[in-house]
Protein backbone atom coordinates (compact mmCIF):
# COMPACT_ATOMS: atom_id res chain seq x y z
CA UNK A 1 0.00 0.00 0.00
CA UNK A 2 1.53 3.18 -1.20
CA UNK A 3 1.70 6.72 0.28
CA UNK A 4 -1.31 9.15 -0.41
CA UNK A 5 -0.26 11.91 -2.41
CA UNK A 6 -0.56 14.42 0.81
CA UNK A 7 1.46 12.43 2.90
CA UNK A 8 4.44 11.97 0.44
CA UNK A 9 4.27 15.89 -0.19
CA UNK A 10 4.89 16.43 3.70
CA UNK A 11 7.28 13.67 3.59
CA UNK A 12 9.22 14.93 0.96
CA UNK A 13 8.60 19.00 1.53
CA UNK A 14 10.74 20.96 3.64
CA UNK A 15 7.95 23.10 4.25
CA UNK A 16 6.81 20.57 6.41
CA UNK A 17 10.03 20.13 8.21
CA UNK A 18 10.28 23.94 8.67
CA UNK A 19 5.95 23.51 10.08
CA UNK A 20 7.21 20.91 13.10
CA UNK A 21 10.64 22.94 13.82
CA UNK A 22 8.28 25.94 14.30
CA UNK A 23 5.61 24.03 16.06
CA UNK A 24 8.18 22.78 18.21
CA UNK A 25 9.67 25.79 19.17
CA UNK A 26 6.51 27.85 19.98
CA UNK A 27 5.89 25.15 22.39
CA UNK A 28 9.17 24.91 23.90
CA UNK A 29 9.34 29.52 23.95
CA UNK A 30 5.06 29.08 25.48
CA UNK A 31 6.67 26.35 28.11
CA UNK A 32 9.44 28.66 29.35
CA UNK A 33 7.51 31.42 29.13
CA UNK A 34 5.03 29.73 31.68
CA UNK A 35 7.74 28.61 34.14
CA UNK A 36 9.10 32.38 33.76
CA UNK A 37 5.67 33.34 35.11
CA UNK A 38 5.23 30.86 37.99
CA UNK A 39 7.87 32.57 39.57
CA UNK A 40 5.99 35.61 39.84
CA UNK A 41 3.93 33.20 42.03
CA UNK A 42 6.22 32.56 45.06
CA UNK A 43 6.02 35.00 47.80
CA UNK A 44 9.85 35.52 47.81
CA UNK A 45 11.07 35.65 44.34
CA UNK A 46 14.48 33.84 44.17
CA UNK A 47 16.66 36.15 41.61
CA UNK A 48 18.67 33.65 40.15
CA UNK A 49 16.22 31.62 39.93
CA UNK A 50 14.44 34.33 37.81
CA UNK A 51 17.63 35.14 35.96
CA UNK A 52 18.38 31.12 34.55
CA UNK A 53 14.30 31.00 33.85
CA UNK A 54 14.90 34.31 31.83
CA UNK A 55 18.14 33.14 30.09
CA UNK A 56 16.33 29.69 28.89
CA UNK A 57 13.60 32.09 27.62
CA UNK A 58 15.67 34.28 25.72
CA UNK A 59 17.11 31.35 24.07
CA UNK A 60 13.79 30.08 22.89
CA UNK A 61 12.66 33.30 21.86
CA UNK A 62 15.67 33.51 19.49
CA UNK A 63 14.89 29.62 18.31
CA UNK A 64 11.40 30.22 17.55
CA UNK A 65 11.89 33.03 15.88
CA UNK A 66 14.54 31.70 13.79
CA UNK A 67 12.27 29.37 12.87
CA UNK A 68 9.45 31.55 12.17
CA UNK A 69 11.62 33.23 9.56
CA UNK A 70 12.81 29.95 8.06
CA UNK A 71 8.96 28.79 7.32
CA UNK A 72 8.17 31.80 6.49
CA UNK A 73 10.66 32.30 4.04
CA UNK A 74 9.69 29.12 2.57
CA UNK A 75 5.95 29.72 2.55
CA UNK A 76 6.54 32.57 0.83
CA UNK A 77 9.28 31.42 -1.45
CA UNK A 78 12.20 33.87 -0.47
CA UNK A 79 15.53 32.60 -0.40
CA UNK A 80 17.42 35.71 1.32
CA UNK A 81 17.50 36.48 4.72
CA UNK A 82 14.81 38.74 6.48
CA UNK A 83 15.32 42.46 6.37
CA UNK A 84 17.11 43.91 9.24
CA UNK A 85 14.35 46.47 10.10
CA UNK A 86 12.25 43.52 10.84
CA UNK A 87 14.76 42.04 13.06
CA UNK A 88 14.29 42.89 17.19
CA UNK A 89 17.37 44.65 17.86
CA UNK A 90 19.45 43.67 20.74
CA UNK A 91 19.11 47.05 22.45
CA UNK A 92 15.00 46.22 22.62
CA UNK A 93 15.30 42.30 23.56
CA UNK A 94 17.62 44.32 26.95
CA UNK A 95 14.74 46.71 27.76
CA UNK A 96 12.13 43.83 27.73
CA UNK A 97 14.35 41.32 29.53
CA UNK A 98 15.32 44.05 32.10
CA UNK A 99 11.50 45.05 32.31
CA UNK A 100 10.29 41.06 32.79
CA UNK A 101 13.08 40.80 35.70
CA UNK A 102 11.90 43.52 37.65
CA UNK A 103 8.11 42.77 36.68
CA UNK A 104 8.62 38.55 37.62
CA UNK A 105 11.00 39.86 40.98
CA UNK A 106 7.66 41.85 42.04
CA UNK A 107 8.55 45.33 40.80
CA UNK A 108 11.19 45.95 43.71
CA UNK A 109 12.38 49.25 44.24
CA UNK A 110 16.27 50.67 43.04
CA UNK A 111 17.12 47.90 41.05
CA UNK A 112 16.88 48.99 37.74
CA UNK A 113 20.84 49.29 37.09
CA UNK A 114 21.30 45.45 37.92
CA UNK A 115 17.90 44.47 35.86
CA UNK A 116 19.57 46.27 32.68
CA UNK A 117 23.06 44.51 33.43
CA UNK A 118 21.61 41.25 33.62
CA UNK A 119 19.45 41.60 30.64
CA UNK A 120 22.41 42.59 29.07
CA UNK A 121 24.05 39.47 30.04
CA UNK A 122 21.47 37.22 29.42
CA UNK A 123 21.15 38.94 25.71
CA UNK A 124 24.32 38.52 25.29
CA UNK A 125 24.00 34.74 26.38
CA UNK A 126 21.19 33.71 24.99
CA UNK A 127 22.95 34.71 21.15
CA UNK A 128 25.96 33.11 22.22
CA UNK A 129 24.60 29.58 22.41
């Protein structure tokens, strides 16, 4: 018994490939985003704590987005890369990171200097890997 036509389309399209590497990553961004939030949760936020569930975030941001662009560019049928203007720059993936630390560490006061040098770091991380 043979394959029906559909099925040896996905099997043989790297569309589909691209449709399971995205799938995949907005679950894996959606699951750290949702352990990223149950800190917010505990009475007594634990800042590292915050800081590795922020880093593993970041890096699935940057995965499933990457692979956003890739299906997209193959839905579409581009074969260049996406135009920097709609790339996130770093400099706005810092001011959200710092502004998720403070918001998940329950918006303590004077620590907005060490929320913008850790979302630096974590940035800086997060492309690194």
């Amino acid at each position: 018994m043979g394959l029906a036509p559909t099925e040896l389309l996905e099997e043989t399209d790297p569309r589909a490939d691209a449709a399971r590497d995205y799938r995949s990553a907005f679950a894996d961004f959606a699951r750290k985003a949702r352990e990223a939030r149950a800190l917010m949760a505990s009475a007594n936020p634990d800042r590292q704590a915050i800081d590795a569930a922020l880093l593993q975030l970041e890096k699935a941001h940057i995965t499933y987005n990457h692979s956003r662009d890739i299906l997209a560019q193959l839905l579409l049928g581009f074969s260049h890369r996406p135009e920097p203007h709609l790339v996130q720059s770093p400099a706005n993936r810092v001011r959200e990171i710092a502004e998720l630390r403070w918001e998940l560490a329950g918006r303590p006061e004077g620590t907005s200097e060490d929320d913008w040098y850790r979302a630096e770091e974590i940035v800086r991380l997060a492309e690194a890997a």
